[in-house]
N, C-alpha and C. Protein backbone atom coordinates (compact mmCIF):
# COMPACT_ATOMS: atom_id res chain seq x y z
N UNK A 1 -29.79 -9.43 47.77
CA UNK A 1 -30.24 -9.88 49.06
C UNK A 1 -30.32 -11.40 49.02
N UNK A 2 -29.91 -12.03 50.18
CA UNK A 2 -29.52 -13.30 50.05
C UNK A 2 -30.47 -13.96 51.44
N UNK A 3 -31.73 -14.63 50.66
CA UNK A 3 -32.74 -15.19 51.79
C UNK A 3 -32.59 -16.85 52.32
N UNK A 4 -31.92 -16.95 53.14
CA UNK A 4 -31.82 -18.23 53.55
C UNK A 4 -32.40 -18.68 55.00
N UNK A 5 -32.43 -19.98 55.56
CA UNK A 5 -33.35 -20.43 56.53
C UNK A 5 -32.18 -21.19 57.44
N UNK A 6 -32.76 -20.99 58.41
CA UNK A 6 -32.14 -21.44 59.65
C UNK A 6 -32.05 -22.93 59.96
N UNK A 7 -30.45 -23.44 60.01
CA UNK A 7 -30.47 -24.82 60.06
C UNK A 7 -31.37 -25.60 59.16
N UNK A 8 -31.49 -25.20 57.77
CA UNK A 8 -31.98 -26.39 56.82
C UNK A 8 -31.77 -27.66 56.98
N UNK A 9 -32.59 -28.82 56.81
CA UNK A 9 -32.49 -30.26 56.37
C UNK A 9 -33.29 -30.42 55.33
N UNK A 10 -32.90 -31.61 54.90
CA UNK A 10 -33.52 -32.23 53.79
C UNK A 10 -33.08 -31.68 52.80
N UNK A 11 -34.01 -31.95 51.49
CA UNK A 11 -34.08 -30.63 50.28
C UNK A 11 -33.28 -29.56 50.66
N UNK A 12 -34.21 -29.00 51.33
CA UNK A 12 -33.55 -27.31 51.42
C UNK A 12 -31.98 -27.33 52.03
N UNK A 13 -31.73 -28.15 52.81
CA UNK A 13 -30.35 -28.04 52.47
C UNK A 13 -29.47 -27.85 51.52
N UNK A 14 -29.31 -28.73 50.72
CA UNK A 14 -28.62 -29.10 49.43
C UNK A 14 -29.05 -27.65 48.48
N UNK A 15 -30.39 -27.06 48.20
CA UNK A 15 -30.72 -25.75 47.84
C UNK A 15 -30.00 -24.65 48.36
N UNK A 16 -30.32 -24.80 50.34
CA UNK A 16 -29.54 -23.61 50.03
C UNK A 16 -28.13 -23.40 50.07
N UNK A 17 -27.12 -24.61 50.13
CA UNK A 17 -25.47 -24.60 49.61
C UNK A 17 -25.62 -24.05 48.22
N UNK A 18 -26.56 -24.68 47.38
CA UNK A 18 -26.51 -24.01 45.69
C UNK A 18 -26.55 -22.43 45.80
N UNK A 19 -27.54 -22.05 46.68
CA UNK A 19 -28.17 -20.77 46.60
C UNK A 19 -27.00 -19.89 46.77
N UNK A 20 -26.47 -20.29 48.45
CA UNK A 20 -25.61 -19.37 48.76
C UNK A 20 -24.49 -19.38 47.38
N UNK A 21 -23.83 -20.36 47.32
CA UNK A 21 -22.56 -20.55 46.34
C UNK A 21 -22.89 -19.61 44.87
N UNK A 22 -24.05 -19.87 44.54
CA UNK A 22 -24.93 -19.09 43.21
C UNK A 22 -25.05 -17.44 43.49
N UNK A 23 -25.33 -17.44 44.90
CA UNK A 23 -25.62 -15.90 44.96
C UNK A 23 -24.25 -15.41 44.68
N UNK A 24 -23.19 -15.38 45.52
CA UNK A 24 -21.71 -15.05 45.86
C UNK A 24 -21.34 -15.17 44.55
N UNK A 25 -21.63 -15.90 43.64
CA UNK A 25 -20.73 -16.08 41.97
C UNK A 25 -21.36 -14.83 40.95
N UNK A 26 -22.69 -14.88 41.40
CA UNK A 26 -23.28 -13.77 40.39
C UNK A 26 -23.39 -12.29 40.95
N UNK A 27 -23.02 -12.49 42.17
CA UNK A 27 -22.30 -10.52 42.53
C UNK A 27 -21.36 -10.32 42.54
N UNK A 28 -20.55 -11.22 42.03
CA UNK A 28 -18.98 -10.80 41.16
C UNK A 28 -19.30 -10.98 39.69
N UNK A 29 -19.98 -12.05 39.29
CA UNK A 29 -19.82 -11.72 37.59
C UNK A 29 -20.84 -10.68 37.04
N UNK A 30 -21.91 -10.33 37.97
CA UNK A 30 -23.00 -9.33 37.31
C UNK A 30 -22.61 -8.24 37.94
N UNK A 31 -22.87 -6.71 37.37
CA UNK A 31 -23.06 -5.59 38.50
C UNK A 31 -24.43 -5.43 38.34
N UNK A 32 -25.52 -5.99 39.02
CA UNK A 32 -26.24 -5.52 39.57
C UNK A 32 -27.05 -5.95 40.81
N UNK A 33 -28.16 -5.57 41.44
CA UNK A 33 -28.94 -6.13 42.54
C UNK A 33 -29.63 -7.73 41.84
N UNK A 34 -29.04 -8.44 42.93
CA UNK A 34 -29.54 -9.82 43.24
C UNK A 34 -29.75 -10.42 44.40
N UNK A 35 -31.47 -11.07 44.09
CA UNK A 35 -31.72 -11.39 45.13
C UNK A 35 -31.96 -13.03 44.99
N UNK A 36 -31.51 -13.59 46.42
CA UNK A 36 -31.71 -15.29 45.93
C UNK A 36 -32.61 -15.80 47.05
N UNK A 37 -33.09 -16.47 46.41
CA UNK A 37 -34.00 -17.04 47.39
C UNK A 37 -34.27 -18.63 47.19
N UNK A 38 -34.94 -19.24 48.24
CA UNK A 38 -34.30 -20.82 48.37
C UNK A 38 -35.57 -21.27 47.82
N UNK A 39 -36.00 -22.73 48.86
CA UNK A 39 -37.22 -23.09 47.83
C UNK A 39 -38.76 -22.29 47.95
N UNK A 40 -38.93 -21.70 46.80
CA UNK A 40 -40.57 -21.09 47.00
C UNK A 40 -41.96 -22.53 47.09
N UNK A 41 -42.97 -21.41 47.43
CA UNK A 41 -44.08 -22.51 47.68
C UNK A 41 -45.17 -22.07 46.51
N UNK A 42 -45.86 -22.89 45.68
CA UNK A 42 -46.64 -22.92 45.31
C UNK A 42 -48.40 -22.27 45.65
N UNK A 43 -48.50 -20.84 45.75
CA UNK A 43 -49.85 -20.47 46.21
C UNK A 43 -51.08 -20.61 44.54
N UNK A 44 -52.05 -21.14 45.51
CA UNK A 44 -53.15 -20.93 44.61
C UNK A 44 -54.49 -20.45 45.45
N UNK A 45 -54.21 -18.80 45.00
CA UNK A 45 -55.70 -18.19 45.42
C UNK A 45 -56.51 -17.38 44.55
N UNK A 46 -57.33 -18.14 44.95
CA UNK A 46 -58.44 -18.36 43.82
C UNK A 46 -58.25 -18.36 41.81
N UNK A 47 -57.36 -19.72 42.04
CA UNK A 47 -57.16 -19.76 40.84
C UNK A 47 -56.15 -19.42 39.98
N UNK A 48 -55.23 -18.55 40.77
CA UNK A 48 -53.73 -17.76 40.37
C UNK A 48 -52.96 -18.46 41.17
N UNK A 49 -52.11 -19.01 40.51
CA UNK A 49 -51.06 -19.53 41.33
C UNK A 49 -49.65 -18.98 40.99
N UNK A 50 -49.02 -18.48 42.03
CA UNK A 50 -48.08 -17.50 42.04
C UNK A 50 -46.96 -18.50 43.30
N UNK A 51 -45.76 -18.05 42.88
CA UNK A 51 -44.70 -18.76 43.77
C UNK A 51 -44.48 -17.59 44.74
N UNK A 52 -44.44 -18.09 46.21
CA UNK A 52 -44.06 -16.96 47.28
C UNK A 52 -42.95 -17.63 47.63
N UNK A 53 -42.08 -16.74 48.47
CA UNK A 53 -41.28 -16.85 49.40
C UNK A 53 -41.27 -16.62 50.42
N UNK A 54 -41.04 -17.89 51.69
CA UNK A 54 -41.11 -17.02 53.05
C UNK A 54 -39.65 -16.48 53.09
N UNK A 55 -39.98 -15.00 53.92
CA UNK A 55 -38.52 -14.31 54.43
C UNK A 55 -38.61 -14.15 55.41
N UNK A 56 -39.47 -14.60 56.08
CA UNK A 56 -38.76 -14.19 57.95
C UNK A 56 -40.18 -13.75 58.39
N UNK A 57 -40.34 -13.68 59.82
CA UNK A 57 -41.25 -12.93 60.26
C UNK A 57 -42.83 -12.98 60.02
N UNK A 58 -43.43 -14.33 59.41
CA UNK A 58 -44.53 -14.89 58.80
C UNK A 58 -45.28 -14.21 57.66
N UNK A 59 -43.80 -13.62 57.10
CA UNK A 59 -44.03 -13.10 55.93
C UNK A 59 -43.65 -13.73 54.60
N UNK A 60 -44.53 -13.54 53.37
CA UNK A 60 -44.22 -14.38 52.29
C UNK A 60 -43.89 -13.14 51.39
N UNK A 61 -42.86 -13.32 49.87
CA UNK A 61 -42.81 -12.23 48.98
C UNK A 61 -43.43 -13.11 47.50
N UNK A 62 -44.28 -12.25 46.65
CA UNK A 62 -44.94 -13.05 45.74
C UNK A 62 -43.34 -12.77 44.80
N UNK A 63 -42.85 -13.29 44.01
CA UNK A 63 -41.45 -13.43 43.84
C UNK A 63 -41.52 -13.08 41.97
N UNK A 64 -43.07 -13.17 41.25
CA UNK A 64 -43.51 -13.22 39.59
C UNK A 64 -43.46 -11.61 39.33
N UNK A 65 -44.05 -11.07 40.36
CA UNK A 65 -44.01 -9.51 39.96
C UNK A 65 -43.24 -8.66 40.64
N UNK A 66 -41.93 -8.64 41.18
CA UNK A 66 -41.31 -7.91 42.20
C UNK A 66 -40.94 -6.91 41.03
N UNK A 67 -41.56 -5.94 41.33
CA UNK A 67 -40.51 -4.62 39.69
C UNK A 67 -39.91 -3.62 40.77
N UNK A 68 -39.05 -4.11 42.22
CA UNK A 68 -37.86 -3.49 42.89
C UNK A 68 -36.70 -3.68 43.06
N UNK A 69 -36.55 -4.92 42.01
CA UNK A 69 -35.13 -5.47 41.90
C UNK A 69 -34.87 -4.87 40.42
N UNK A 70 -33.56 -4.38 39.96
CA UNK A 70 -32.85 -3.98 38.87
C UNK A 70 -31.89 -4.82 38.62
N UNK A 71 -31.87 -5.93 38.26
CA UNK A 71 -31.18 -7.03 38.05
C UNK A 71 -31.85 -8.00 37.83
N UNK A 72 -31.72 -9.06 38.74
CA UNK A 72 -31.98 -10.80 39.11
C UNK A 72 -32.49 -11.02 39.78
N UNK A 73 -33.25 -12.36 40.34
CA UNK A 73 -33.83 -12.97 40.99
C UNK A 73 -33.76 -14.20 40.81
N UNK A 74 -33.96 -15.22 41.55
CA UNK A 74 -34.03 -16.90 41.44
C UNK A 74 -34.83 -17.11 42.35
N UNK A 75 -35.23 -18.44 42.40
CA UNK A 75 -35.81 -19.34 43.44
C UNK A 75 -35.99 -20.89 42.90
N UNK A 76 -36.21 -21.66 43.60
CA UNK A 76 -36.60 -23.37 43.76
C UNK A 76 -37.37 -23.46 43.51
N UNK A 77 -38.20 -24.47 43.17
CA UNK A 77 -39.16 -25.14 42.93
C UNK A 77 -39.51 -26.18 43.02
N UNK A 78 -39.55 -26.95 43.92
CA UNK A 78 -39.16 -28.62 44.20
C UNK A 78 -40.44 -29.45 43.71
N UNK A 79 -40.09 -30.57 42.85
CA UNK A 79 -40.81 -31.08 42.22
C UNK A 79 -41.83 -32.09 43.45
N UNK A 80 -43.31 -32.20 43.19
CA UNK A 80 -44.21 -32.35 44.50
C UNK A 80 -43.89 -34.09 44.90
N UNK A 81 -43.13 -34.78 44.00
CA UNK A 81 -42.73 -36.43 43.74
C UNK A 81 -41.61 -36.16 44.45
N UNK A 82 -40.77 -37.44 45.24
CA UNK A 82 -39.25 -37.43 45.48
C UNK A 82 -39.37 -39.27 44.92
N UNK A 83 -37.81 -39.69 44.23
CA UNK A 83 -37.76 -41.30 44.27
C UNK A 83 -36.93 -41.22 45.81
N UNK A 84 -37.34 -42.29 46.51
CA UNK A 84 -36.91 -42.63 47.82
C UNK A 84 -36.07 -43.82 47.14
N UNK A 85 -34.48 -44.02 48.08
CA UNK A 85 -33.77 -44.75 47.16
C UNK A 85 -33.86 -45.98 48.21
N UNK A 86 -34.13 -47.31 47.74
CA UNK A 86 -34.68 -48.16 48.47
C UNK A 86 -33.32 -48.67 49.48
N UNK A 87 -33.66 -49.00 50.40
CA UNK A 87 -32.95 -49.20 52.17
C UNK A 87 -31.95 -48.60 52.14
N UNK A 88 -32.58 -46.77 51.89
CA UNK A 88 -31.60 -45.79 52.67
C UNK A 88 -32.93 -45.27 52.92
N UNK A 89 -32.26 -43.90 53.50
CA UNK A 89 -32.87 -42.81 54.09
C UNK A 89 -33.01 -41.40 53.17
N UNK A 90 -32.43 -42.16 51.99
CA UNK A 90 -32.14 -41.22 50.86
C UNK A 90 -32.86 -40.72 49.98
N UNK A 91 -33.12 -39.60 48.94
CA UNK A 91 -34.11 -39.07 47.92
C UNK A 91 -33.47 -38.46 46.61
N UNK A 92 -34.24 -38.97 45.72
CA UNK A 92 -33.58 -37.94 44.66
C UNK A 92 -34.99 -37.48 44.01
N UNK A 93 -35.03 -36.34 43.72
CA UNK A 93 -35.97 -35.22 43.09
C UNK A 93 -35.09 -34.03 41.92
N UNK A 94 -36.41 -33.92 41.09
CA UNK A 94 -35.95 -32.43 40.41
C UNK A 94 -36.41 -31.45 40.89
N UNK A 95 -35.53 -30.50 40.73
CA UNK A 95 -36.15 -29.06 41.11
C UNK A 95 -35.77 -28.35 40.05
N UNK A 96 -36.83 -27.06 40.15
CA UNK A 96 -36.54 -26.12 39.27
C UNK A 96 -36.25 -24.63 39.80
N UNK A 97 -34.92 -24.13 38.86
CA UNK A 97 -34.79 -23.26 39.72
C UNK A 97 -35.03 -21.81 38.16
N UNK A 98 -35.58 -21.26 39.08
CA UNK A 98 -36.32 -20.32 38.02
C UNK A 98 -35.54 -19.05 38.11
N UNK A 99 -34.76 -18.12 36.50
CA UNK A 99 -34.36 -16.90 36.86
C UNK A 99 -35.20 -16.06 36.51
N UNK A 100 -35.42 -14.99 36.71
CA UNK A 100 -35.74 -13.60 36.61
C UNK A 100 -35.16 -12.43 36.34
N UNK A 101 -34.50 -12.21 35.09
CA UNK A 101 -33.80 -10.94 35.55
C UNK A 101 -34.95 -9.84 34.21
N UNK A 102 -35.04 -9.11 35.01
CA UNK A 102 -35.59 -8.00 35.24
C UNK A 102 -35.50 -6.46 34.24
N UNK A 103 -33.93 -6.90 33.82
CA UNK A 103 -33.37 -5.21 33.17
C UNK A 103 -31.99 -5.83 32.97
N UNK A 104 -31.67 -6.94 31.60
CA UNK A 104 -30.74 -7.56 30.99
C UNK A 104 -29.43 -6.48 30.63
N UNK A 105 -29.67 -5.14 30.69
CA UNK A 105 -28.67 -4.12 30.48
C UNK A 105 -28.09 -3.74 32.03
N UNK A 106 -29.28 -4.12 32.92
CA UNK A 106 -28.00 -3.40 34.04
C UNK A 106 -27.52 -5.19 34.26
N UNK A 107 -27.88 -6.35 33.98
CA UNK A 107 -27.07 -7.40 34.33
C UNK A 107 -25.49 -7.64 33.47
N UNK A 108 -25.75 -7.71 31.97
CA UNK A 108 -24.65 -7.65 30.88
C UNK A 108 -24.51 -6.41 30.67
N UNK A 109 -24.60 -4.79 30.95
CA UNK A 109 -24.42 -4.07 30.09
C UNK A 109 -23.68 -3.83 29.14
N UNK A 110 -22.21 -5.09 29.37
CA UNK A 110 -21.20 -4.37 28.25
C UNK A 110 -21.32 -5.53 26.85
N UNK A 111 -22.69 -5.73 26.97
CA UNK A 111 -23.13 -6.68 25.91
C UNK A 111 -24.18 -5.87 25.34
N UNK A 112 -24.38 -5.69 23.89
CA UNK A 112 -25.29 -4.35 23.14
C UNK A 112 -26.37 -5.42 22.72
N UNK A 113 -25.85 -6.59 22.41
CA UNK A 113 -26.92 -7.51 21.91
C UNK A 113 -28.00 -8.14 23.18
N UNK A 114 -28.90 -8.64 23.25
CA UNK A 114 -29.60 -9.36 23.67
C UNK A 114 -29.18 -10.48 24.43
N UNK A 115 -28.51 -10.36 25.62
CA UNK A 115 -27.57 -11.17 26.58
C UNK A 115 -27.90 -12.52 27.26
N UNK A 116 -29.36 -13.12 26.33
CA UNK A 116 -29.40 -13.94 26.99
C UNK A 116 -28.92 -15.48 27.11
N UNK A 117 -28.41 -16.07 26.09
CA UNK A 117 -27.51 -16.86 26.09
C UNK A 117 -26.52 -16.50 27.08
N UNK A 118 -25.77 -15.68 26.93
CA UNK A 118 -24.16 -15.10 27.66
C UNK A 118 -24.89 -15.88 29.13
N UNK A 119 -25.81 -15.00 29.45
CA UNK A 119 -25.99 -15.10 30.95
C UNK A 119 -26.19 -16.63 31.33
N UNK A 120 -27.90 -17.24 30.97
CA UNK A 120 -27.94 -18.70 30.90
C UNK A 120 -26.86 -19.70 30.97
N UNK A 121 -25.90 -19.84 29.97
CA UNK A 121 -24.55 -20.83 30.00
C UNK A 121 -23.41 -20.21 31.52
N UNK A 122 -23.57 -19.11 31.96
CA UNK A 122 -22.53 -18.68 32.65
C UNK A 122 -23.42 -18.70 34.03
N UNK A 123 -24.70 -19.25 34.48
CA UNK A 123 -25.05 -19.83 35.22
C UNK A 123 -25.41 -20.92 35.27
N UNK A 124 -25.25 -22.08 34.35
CA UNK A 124 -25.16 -23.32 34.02
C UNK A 124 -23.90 -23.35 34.42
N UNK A 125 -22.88 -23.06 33.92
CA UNK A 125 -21.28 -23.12 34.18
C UNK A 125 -21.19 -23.46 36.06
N UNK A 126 -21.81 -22.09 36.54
CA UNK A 126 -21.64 -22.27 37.95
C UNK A 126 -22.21 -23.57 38.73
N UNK A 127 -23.27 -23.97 37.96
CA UNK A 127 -24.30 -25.14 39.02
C UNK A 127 -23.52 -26.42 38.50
N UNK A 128 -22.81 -26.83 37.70
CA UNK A 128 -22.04 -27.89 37.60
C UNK A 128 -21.22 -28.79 38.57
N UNK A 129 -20.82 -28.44 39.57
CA UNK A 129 -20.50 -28.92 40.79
C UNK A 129 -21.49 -29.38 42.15
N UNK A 130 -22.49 -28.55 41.62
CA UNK A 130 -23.90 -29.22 42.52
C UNK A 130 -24.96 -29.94 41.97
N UNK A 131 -25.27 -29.73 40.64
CA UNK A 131 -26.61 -30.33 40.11
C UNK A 131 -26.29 -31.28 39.04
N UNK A 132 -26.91 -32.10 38.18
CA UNK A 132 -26.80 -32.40 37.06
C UNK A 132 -28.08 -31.28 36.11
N UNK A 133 -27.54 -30.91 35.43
CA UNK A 133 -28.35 -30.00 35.01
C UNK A 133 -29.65 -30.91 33.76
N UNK A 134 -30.64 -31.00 34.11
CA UNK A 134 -31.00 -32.19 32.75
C UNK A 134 -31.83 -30.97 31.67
N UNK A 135 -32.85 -29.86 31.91
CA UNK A 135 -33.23 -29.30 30.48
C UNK A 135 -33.03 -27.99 30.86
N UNK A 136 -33.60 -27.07 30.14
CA UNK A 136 -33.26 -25.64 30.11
C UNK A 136 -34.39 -25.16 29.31
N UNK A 137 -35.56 -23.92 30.22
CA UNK A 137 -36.70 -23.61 29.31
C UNK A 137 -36.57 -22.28 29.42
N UNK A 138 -36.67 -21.66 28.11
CA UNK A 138 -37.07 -19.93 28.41
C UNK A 138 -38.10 -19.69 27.95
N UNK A 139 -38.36 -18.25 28.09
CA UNK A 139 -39.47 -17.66 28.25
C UNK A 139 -40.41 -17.52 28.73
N UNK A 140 -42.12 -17.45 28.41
CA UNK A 140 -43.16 -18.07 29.00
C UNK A 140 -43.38 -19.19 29.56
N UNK A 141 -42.67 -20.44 28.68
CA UNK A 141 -42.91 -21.78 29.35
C UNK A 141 -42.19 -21.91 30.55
N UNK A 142 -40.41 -21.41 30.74
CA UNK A 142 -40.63 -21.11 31.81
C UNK A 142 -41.11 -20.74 33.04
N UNK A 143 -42.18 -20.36 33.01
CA UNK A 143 -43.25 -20.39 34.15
C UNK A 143 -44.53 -20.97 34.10
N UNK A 144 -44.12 -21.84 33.37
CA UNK A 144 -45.38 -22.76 32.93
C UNK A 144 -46.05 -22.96 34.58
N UNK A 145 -47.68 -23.15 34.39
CA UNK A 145 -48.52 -23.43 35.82
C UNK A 145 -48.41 -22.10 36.79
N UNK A 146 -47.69 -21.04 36.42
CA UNK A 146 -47.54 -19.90 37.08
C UNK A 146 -48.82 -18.75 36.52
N UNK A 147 -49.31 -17.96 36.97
CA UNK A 147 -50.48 -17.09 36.92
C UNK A 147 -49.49 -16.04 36.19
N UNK A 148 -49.34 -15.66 34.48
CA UNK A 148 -48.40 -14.93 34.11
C UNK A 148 -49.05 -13.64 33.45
N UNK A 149 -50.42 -13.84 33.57
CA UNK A 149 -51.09 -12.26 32.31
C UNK A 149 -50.22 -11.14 33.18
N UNK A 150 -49.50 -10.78 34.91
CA UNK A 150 -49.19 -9.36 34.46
C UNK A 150 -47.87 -9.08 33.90
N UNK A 151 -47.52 -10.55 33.40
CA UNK A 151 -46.35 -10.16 32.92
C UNK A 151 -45.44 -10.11 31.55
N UNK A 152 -44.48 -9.40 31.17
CA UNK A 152 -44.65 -9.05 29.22
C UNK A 152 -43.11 -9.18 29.19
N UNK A 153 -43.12 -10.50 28.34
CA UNK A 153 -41.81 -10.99 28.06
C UNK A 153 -41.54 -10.40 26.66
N UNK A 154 -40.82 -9.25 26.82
CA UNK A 154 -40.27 -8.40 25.64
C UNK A 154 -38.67 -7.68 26.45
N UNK A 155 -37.49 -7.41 25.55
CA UNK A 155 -36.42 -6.93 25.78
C UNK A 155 -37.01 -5.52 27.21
N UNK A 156 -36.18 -5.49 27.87
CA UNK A 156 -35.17 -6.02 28.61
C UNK A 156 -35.46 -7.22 29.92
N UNK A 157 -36.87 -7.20 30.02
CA UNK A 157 -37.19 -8.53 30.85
C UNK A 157 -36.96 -10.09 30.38
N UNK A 158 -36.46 -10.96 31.02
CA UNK A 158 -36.02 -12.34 30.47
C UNK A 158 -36.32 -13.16 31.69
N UNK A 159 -36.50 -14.10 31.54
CA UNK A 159 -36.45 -15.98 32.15
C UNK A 159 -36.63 -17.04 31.84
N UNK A 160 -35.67 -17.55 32.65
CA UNK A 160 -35.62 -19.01 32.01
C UNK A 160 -35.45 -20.24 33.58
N UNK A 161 -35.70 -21.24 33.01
CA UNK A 161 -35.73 -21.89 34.22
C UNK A 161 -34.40 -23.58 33.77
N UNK A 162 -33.96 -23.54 34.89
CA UNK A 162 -33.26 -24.90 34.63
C UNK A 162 -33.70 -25.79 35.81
N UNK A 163 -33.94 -27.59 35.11
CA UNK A 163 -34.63 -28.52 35.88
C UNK A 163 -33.24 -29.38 36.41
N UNK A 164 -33.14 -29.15 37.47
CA UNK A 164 -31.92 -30.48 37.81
C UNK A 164 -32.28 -31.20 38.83
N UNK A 165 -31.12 -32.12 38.82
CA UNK A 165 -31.30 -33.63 39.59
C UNK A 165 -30.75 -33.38 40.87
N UNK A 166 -31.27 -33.07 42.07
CA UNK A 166 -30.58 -33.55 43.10
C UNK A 166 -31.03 -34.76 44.00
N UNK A 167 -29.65 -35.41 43.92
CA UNK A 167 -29.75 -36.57 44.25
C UNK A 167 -28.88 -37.14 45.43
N UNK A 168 -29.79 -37.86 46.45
CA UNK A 168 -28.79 -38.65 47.74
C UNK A 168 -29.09 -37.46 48.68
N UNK A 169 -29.96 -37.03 49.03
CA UNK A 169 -30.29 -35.74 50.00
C UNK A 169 -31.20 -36.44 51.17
């Protein structure tokens, strides 16, 4: 499922060209359900801070615990700083775009080992034409500042997050 917003500017523009282009690449190279979603927002209630997504309809999806996707997931994360590039109208910021996949056998199944390299570099591969990609975190730290006790990073659940530069937006 592919969640995008109506007439984007700014940021979310430039996100969601990645998004769309990202979604369309990984439902040909993966067989399974993927869902993409553009930039999430930062909730903190009471103390848990969990990334939502709006999808339409003044509805948000908490995006850390969805266990109805059998595959993937992504989303944004736009860093709360932008550098404003002096006498333009211009910005450059990092964002982070966070994966999720869920059940690493229905994403690689015809991989017996532990697929997570394979996958990581072969969505690095794709964002090369839009981002500069600058680090790459897995696991827990990946969701570093995220509210994570309900969740148990052991085979077949995985994530990792990559921080890139978009710049001149």
């Amino acid at each position: 499922m592919l969640y995008t917003k109506l007439n984007p500017v700014g940021i979310d523009l430039q996100i969601q060209r990645a998004q769309i282009y990202l979604h369309d690449k990984l439902e040909i190279a993966f067989n399974c359900e993927i869902s993409a979603y553009g930039r999430a927002y930062k909730d903190n209630n009471n103390g848990s801070i969990k990334p939502l997504a709006y999808i339409g309809d003044g509805e948000y999806k908490e995006l850390l615990t969805n266990d109805k996707i059998n595959g993937l997931h992504y989303f944004f994360i736009e860093n709360d700083e932008a550098t404003v590039l002096s006498r333009t109208c211009m910005s450059d910021n990092e964002v982070d775009i966070i994966f999720i996949v869920d059940d690493l056998s229905k994403v690689k199944g015809s991989i017996t080992h532990y697929a997570d390299e394979e996958i990581k570099e072969e969505i690095k591969s794709y964002l090369r034409g839009f981002f500069e990609v600058i680090s790459v975190t897995k696991g827990e730290e990946a969701l570093n500042g995220f509210d994570i006790s309900q969740l148990q990073f052991i085979y077949p659940y995985f994530v990792f997050k990559l921080k890139v530069l978009i710049k001149e937006y």
